[in-house]
Protein backbone atom coordinates (compact mmCIF):
# COMPACT_ATOMS: atom_id res chain seq x y z
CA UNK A 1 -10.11 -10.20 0.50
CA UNK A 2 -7.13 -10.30 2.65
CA UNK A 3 -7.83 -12.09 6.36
CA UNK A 4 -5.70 -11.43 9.18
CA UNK A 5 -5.86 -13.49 12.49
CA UNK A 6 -4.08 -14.93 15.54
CA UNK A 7 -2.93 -18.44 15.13
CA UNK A 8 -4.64 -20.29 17.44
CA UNK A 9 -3.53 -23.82 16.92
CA UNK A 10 0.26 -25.14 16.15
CA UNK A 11 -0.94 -27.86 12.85
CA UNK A 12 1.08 -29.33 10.08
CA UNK A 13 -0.61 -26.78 7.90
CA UNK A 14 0.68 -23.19 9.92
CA UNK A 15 3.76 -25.15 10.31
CA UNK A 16 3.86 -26.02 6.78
CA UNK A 17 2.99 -21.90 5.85
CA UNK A 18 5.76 -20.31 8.67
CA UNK A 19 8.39 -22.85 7.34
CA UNK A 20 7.71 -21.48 3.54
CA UNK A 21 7.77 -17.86 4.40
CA UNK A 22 10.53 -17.64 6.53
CA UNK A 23 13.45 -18.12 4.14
CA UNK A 24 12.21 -15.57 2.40
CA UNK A 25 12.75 -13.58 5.77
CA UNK A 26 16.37 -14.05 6.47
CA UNK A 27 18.79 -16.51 5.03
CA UNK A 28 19.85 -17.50 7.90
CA UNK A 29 16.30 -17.83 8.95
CA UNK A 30 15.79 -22.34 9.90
CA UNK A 31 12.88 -23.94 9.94
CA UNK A 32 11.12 -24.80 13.00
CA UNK A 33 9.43 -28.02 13.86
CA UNK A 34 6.22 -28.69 15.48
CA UNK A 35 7.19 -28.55 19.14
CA UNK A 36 8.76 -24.60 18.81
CA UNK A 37 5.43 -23.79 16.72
CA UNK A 38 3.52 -25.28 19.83
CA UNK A 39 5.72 -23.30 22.05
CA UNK A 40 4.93 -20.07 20.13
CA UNK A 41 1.36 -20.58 19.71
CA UNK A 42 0.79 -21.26 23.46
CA UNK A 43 2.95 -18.34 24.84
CA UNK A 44 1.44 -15.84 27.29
CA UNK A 45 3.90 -12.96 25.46
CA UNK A 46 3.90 -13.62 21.74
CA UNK A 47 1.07 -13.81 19.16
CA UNK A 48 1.79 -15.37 15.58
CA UNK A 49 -0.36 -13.76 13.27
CA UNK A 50 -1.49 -14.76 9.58
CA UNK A 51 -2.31 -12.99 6.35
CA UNK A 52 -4.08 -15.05 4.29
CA UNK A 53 -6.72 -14.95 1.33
CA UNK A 54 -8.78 -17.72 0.56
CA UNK A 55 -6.76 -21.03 1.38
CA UNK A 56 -3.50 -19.06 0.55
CA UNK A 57 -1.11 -17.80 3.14
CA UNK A 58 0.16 -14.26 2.23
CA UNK A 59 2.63 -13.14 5.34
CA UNK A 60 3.19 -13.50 8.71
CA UNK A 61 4.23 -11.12 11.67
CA UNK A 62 4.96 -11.89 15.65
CA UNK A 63 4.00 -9.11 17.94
CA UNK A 64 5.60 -10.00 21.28
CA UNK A 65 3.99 -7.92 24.45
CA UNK A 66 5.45 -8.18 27.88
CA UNK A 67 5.62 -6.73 31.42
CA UNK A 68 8.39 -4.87 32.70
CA UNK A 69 8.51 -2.07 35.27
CA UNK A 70 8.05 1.12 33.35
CA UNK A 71 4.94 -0.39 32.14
CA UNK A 72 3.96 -2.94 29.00
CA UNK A 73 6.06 -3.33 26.04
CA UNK A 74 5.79 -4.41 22.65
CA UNK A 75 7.89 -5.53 19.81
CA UNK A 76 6.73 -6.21 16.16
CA UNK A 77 9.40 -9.26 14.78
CA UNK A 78 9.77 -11.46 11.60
CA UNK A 79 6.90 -9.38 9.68
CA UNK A 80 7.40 -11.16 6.29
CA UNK A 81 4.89 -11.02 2.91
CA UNK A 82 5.47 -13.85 0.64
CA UNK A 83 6.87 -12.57 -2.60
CA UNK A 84 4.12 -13.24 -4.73
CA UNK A 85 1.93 -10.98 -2.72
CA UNK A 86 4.27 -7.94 -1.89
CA UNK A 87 3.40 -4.50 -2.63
CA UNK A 88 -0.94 -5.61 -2.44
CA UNK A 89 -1.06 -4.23 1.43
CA UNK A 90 -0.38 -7.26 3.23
CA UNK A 91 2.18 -5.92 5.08
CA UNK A 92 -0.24 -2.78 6.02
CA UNK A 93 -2.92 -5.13 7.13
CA UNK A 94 -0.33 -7.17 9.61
CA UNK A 95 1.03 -3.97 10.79
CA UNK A 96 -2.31 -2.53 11.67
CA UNK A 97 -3.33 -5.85 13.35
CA UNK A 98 -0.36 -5.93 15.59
CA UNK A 99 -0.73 -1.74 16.15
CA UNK A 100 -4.61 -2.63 17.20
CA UNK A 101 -3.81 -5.80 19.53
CA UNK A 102 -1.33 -3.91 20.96
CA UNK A 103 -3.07 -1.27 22.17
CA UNK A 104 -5.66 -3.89 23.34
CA UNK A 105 -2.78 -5.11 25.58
CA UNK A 106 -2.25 -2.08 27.18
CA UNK A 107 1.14 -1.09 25.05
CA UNK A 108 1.82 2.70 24.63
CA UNK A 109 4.32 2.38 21.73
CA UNK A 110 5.54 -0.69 19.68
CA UNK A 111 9.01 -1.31 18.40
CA UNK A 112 10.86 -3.11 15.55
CA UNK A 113 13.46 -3.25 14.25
CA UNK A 114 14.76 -3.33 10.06
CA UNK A 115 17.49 -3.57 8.15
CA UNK A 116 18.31 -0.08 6.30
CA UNK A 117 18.70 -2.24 2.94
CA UNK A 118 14.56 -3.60 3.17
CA UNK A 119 13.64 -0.20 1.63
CA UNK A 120 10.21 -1.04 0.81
CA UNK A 121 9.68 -2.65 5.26
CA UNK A 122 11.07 0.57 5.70
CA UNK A 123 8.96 2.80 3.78
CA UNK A 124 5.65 1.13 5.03
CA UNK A 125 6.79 1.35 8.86
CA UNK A 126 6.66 4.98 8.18
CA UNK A 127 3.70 5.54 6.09
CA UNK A 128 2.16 3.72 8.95
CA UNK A 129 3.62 6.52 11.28
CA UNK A 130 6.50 4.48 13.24
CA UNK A 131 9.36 7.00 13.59
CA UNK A 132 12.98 6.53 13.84
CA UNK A 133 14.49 6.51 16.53
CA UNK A 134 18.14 7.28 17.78
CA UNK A 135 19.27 4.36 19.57
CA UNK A 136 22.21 1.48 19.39
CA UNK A 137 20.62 -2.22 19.72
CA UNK A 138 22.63 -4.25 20.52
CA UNK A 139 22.93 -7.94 20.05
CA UNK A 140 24.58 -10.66 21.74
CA UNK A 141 24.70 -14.28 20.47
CA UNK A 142 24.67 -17.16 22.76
CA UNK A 143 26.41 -20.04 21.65
């Protein structure tokens, strides 16, 4: 049975588990060391949540929720399902995590963003019911 839950503490073995899945996010994707997991794990705005069966870690996702004026906002970010467990809802289950918390928070809609050529992301943000939307983002690298 597939578990999903907040990270609670930054350890050598979620480090461990985020610096094995996120290569498999985005080649450029680094791994992080134990002081930026700490930083994550302890932030007011961003939750890290696991997918995991038994002692095995399936996926992760980051749901970020903030305050701005027009009310609270959410973004879903580096949602990634190890390869060995795609297509066995693990993806579904983190999405539906992050849609519940969410709405916890006090969100009224969550965002995310995904590349047109991650057909299968893509197909399960809309099964879920996200809709497209027509807008330009934008992005603008510092340093």
């Amino acid at each position: 049975m597939i578990e999903i839950f907040e990270i609670q503490e930054a350890d050598g073995a979620v480090l461990t588990s985020v610096n094995r899945l996120l290569p498999q996010l985005s080649k450029s994707a680094r791994p992080i060391n134990g002081e930026q997991l700490k930083r994550l794990v302890e932030s007011e705005c961003t939750r890290l949540f696991f997918a995991k069966e038994g002692t095995d870690v399936l996926g992760m996702l980051s749901l970020v929720v903030f305050p701005i004026p027009t009310g609270v906002k959410a973004w879903i970010e580096d949602v990634v399902v190890d390869q060995k467990a795609r297509g066995k809802g693990v993806g579904k289950a983190l999405m539906n995590k992050a849609l519940v918390e969410a709405g916890n928070l006090g969100t009224k809609s969550i965002d995310l963003t995904s590349r047109p050529s991650r057909e299968a992301a893509n197909k399960l943000y809309q099964a879920i019911g996200y809709q497209e939307r027509e807008t330009n983002v934008y992005r603008y690298r510092i340093a």
